[in-house]
Protein backbone atom coordinates (compact mmCIF):
# COMPACT_ATOMS: atom_id res chain seq x y z
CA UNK A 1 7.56 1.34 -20.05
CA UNK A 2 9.63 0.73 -17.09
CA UNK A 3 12.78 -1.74 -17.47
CA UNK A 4 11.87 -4.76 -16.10
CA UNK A 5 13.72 -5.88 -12.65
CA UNK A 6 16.82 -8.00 -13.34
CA UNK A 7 18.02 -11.04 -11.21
CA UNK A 8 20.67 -8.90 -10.42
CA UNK A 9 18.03 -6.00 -8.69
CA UNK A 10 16.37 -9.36 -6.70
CA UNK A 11 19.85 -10.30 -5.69
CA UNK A 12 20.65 -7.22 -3.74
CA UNK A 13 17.31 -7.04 -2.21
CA UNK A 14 17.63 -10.19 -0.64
CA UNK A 15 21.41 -9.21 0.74
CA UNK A 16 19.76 -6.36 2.04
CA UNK A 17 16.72 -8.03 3.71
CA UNK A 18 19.69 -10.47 5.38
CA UNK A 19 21.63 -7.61 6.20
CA UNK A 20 18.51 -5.46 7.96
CA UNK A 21 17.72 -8.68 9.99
CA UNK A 22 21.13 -9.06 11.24
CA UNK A 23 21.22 -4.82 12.42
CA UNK A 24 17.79 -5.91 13.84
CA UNK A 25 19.23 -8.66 16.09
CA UNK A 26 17.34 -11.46 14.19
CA UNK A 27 19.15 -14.52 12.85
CA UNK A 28 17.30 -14.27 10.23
CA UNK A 29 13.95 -14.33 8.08
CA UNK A 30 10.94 -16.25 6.75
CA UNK A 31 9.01 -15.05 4.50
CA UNK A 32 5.63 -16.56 3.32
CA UNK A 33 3.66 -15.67 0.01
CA UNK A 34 2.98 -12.80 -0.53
CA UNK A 35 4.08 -9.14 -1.41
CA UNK A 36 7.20 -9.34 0.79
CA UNK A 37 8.35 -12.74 -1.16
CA UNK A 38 7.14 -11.06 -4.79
CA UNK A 39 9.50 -8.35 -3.45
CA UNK A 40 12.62 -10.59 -2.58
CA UNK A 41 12.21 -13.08 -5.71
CA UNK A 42 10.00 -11.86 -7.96
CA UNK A 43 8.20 -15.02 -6.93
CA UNK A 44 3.94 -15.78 -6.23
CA UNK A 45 2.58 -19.17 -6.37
CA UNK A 46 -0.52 -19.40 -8.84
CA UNK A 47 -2.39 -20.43 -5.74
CA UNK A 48 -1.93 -20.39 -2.06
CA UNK A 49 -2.41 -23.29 -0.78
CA UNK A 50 -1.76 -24.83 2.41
CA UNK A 51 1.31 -26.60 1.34
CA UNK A 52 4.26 -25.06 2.62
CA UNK A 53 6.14 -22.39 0.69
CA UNK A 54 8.83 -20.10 2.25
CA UNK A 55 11.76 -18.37 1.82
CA UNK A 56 14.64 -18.78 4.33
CA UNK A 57 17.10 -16.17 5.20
CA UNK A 58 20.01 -16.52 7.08
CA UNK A 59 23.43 -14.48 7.61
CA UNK A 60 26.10 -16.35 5.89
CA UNK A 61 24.34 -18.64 3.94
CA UNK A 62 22.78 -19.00 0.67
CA UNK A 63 18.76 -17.64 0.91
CA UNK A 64 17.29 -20.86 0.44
CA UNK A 65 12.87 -21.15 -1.16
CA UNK A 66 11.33 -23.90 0.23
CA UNK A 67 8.67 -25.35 -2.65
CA UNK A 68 5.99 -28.25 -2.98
CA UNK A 69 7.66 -30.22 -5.51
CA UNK A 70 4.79 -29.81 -8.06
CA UNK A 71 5.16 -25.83 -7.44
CA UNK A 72 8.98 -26.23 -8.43
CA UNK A 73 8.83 -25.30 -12.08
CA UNK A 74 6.69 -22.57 -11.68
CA UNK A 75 8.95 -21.04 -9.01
CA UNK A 76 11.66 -21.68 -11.53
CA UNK A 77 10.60 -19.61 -13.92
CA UNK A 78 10.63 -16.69 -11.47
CA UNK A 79 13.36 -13.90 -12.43
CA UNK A 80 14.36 -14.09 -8.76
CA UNK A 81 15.21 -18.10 -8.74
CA UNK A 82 18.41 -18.00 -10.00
CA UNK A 83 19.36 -15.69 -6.62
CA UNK A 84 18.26 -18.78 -4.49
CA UNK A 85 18.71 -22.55 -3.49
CA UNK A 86 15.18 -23.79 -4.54
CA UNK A 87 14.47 -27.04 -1.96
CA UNK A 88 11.55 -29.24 -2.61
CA UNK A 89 9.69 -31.40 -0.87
CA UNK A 90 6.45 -34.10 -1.88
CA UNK A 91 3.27 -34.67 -1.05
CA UNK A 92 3.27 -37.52 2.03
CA UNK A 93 6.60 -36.01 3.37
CA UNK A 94 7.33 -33.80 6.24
CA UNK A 95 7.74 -30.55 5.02
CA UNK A 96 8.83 -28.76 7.96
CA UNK A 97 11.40 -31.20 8.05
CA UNK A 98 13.06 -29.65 4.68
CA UNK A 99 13.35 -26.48 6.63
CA UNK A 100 15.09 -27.92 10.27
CA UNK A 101 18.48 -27.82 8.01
CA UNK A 102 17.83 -24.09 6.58
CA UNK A 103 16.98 -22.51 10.29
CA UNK A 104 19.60 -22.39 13.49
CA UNK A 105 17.90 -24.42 16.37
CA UNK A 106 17.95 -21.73 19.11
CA UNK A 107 17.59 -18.57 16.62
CA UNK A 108 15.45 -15.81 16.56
CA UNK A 109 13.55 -15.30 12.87
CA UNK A 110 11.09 -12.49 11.62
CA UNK A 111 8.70 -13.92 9.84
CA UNK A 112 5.94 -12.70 7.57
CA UNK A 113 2.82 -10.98 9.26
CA UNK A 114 0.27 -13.24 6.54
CA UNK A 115 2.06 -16.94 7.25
CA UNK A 116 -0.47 -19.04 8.22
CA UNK A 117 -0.48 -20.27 11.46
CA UNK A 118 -0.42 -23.84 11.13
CA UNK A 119 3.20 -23.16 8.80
CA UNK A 120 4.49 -21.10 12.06
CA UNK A 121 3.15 -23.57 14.99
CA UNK A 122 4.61 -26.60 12.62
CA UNK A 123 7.83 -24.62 12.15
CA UNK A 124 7.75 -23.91 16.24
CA UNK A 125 6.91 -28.32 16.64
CA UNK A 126 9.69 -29.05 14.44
CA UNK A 127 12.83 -26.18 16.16
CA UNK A 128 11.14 -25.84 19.89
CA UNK A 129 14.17 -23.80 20.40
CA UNK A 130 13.46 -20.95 17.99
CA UNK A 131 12.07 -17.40 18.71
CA UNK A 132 9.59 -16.09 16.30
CA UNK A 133 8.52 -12.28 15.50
CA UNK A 134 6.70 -10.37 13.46
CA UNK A 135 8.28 -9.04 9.97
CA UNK A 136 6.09 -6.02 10.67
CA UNK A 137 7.72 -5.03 13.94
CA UNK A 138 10.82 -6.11 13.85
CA UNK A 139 11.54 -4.51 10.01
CA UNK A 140 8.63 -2.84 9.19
CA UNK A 141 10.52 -0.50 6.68
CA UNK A 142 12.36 -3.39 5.02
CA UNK A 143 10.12 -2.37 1.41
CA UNK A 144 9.56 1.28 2.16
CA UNK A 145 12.19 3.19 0.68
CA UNK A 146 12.27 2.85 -2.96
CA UNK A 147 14.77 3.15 -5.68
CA UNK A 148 14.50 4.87 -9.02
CA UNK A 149 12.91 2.04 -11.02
CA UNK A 150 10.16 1.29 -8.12
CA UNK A 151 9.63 5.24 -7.84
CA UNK A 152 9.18 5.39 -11.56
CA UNK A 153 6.10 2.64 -11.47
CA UNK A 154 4.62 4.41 -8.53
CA UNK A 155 4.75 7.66 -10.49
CA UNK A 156 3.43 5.73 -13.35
CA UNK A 157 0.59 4.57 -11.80
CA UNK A 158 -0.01 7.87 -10.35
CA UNK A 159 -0.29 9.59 -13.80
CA UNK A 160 -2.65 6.66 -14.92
CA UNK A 161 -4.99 7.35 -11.63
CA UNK A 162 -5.09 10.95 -12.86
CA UNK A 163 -6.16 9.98 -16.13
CA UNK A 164 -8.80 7.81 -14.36
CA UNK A 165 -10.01 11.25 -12.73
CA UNK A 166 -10.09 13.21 -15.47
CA UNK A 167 -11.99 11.04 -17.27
CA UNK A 168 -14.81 10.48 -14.68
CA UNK A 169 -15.53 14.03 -14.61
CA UNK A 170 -16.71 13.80 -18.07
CA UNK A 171 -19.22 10.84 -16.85
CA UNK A 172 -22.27 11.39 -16.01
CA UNK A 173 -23.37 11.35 -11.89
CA UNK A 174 -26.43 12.33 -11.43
CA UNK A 175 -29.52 9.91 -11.78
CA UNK A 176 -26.86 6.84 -11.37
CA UNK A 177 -26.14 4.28 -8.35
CA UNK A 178 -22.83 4.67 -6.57
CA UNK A 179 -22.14 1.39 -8.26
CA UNK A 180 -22.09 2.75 -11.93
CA UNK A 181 -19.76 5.62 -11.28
CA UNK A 182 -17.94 2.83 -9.55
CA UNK A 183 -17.84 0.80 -12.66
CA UNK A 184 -16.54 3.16 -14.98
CA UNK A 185 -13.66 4.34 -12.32
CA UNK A 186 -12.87 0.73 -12.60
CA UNK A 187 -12.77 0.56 -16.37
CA UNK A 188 -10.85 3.83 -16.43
CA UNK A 189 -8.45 2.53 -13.95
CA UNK A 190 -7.89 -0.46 -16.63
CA UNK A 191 -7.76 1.88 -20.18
CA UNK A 192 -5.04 3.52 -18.55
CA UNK A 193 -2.83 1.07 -17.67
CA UNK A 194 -4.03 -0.96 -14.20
CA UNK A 195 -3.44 -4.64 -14.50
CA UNK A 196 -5.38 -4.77 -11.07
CA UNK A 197 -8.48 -2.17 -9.37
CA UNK A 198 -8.24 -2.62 -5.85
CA UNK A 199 -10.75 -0.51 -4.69
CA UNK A 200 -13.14 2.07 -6.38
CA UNK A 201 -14.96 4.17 -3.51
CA UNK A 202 -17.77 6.37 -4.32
CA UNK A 203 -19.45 7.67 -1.51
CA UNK A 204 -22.35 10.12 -2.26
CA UNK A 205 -24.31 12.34 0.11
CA UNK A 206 -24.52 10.68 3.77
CA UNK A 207 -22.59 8.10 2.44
CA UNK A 208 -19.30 10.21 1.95
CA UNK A 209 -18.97 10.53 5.89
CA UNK A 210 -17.99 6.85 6.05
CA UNK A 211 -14.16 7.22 4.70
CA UNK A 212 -14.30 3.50 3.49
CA UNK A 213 -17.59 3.73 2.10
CA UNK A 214 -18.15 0.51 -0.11
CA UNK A 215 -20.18 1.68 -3.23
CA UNK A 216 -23.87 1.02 -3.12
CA UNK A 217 -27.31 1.07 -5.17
CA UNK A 218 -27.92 4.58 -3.86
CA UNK A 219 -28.96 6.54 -6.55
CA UNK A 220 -26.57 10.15 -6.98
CA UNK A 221 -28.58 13.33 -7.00
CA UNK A 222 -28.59 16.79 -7.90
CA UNK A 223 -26.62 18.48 -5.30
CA UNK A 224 -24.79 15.61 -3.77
CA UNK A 225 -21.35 15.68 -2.64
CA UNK A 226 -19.53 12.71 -3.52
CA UNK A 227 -15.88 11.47 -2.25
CA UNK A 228 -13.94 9.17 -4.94
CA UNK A 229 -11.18 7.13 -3.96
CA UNK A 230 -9.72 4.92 -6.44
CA UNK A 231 -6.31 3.01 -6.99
CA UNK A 232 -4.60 -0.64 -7.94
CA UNK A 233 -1.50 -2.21 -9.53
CA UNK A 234 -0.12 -0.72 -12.58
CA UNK A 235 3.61 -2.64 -13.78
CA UNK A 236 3.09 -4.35 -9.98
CA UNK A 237 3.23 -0.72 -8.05
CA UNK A 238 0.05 0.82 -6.60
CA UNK A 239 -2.09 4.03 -7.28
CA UNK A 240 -4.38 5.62 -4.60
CA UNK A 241 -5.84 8.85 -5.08
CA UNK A 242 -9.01 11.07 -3.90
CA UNK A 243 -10.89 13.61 -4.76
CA UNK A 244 -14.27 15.09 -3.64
CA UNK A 245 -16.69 16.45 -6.71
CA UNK A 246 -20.03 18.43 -6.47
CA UNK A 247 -23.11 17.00 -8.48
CA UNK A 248 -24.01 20.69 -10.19
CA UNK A 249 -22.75 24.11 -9.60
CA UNK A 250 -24.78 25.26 -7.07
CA UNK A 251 -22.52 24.39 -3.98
CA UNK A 252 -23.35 24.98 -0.33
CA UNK A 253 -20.98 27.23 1.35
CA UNK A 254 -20.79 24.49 4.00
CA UNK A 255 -19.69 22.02 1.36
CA UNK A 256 -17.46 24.38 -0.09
CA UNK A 257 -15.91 25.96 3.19
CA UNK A 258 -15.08 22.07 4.38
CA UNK A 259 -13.47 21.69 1.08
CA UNK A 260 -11.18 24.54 1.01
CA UNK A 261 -10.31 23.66 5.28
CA UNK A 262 -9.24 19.95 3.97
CA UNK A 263 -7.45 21.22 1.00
CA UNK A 264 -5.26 23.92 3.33
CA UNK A 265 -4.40 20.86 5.20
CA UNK A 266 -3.64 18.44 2.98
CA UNK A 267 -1.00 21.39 0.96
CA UNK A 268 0.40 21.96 4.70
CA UNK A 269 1.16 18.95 5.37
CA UNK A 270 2.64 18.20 1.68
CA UNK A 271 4.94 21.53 2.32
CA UNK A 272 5.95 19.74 5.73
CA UNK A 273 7.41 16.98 3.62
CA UNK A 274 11.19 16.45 4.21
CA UNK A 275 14.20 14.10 5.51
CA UNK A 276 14.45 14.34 9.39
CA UNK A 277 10.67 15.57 10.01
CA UNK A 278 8.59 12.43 12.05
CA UNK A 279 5.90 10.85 10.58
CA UNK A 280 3.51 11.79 12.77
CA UNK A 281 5.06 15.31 12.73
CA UNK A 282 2.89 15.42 9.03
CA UNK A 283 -0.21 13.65 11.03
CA UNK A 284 -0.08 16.09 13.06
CA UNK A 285 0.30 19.38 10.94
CA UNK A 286 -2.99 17.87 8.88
CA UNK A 287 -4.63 17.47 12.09
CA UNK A 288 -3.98 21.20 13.50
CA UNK A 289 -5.40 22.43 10.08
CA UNK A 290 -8.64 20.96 10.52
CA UNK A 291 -8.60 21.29 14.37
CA UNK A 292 -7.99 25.17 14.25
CA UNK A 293 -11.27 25.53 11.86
CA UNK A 294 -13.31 23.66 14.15
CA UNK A 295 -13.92 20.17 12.24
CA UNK A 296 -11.19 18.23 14.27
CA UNK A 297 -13.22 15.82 15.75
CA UNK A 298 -14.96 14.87 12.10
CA UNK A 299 -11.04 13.56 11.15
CA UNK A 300 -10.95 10.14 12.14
CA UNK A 301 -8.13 8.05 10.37
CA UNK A 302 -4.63 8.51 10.26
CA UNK A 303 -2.80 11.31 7.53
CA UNK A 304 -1.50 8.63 5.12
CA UNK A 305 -0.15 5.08 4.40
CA UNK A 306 3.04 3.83 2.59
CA UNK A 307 2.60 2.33 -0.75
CA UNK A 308 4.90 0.24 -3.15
CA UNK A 309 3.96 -3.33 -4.20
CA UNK A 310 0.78 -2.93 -2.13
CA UNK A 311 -1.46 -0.21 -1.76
CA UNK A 312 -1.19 0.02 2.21
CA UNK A 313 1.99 -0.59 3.50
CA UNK A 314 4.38 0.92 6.47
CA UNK A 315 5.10 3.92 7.04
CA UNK A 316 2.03 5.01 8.28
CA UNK A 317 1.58 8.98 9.36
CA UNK A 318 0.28 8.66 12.31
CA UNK A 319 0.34 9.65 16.34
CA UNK A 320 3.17 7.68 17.66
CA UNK A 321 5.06 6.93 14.61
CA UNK A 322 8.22 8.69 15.58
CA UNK A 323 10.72 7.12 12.77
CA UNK A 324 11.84 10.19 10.72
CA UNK A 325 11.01 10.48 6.68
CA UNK A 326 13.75 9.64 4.13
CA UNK A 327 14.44 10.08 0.71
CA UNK A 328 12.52 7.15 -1.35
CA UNK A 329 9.52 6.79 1.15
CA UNK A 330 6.44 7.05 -0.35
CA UNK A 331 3.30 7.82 0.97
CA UNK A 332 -0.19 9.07 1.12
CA UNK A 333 -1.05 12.14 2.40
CA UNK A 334 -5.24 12.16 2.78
CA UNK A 335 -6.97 14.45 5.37
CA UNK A 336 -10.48 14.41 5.49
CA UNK A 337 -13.91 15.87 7.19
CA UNK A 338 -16.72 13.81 7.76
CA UNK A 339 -20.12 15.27 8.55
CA UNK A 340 -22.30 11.98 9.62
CA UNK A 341 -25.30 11.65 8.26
CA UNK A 342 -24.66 14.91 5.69
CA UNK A 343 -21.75 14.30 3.53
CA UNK A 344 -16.98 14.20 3.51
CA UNK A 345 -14.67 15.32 1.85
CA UNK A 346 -10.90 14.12 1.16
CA UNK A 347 -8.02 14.63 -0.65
CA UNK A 348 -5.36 12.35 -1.30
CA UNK A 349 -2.05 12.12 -3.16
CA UNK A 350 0.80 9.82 -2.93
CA UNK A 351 3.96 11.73 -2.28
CA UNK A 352 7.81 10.86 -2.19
CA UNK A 353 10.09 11.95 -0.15
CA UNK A 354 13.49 13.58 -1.94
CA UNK A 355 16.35 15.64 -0.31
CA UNK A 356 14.74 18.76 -0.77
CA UNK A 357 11.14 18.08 0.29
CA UNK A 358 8.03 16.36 -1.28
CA UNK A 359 7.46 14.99 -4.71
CA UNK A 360 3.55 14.54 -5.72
CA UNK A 361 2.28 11.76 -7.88
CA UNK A 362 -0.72 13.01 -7.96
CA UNK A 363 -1.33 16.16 -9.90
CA UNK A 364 -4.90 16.69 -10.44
CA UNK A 365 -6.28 19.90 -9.32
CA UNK A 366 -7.24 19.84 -5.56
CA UNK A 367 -10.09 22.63 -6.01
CA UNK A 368 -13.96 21.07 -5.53
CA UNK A 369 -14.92 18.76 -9.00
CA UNK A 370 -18.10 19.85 -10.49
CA UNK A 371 -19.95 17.14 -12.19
CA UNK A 372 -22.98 17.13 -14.09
């Protein structure tokens, strides 16, 4: 088991978060529910409501979590709490007026992409003289590199997705809906370890050439190809894997000659891994893979996606993403072909960056599955 994070580890991350608004030219931060304030304080209301709840950060004063006063003992009890001021306010009272002493007037804040906007436009009423920006653009790495406990859940979860996969090969495909294999991804997902299944895509035949394929009542057959991506929360970190399995033995060369062009590209890119290269530098060595056999066009998404507390998260290898890889980033790397109408293929792993290249966290075979 992981050791569990310490008001101490919640402490530094919010002198950090103050810090990286300050080299961003921000006077400081809001942060709304969600995974940025679980990050910060360990904190996430039982429900989100529409009261007001935020976190206030500010250079060179004490981070300050702004809390309905019925939500007050609940945020209490977070391991973060004791690193904040916790300020109340009732039902009948103004609450933006509990945060007009917490923000400067004519400052400029980041604030978190999923506040709602009646929270911003009543913060923006109550200090007309503040500037407001997204927490995405102005710090969009602010969770992406991780340290050694966060990489150790991530690689957790990782092992327990593997599990997942090997067990599913044992299941039977063929003569099922999508939504059966589905279910017992999900239920594998949850024997080894998941507290959470966020998604559990099986995409079989024609339906394997829509990457985000949500699974359906069509029924597997002999001789389908079928792309499974799978993933959730395991100790509050995220898995995300995918593999692409053959119903029967009997595989068209097409099926497996796509295979084998996504698998060179996905081990290219995963070589490519290391401080200093661009993230779209790794887009882009995917991308050449499959371009130079003649499928480029059939790769429509983006490499990979960051992952920590949530399963899609900055950085994201893509075209135009020029900030350079560091140690502690984490990230898929997921190539893929998809034939419309016929059938895809992908394969994903979630890889970490270290000083002397790439780290997998996903180390299931990448050759074609063969299921029964």
């Amino acid at each position: 088991m992981p050791r569990e994070f310490t008001t101490k580890d919640y402490r530094a991350r919010l002198e950090r978060a103050t810090a990286a608004a300050t080299g961003a030219g921000l006077s400081g931060l809001v942060v709304a529910p969600g995974p940025d304030l679980v990050y910060l304080t360990g904190y996430q209301p039982t429900a989100i409501t529409e009261r007001l709840t935020a976190l206030v950060l500010t250079a060179g004063h004490e981070p300050a979590l702004i809390v309905p006063a019925l939500e007050r003992p609940d945020a209490e009890k977070a391991v973060g709490a004791p690193a904040v001021r916790l300020v109340d306010w009732t039902d009948g009272e103004d609450p933006y007026a509990a945060a007009v002493p917490l923000i400067e007037r004519s400052g400029r804040y980041g604030i978190s992409d999923n506040a709602w906007a009646m929270h911003l436009l009543g913060l923006q009423a109550a200090l007309p003289g503040t500037g407001w920006t997204s927490l995405t653009e102005t710090l969009p790495m602010l969770r992406a590199v991780k340290d050694a406990d966060e990489l150790e859940r991530l690689a957790a979860a990782g092992g327990a997705a593997d599990a997942a996969y090997r067990g599913i090969l044992e299941v039977a495909f063929a003569g099922r809906r999508e939504t059966d294999v589905a279910a017992d991804l999900a239920a594998l997902l949850i024997k080894y370890g998941h507290s959470q299944v966020d998604f559990t895509v099986v995409g079989s035949g024609p339906n394997g050439a829509n990457p985000h394929h949500e699974a359906g009542d069509r029924v597997i057959g002999p001789g389908d190809t079928v792309v499974l991506d799978f993933g959730g929360l395991k100790d509050g970190y995220g898995s995300d894997t995918t593999r692409t399995v053959h119903v029967g033995a009997d595989v068209p060369d097409e099926v497996r000659e796509v295979h084998e062009v996504v698998r060179q590209a996905q081990q290219t890119a995963f070589e490519a891994v290391r401080p200093g290269v661009s993230c779209q530098e790794i887009d882009r060595i995917a991308r050449r893979v499959i371009t130079e056999a003649g499928y480029g066009e059939y790769f429509i998404h983006r490499t990979g996606h960051g992952i920590g507390i949530t399963t899609h998260e900055p950085p994201y290898l893509v075209e135009g993403e020029e900030r350079p890889l560091v140690p502690g980033m984490c990230f898929s790397i997921e190539p893929g072909v998809y034939l419309p109408g016929r059938f895809g293929v992908r394969i994903e792993d979630i890889v970490t960056v270290t000083e002397q290249g790439g780290r997998r966290f996903n180390n299931t075979p990448h050759e074609l599955g063969v299921v029964s």
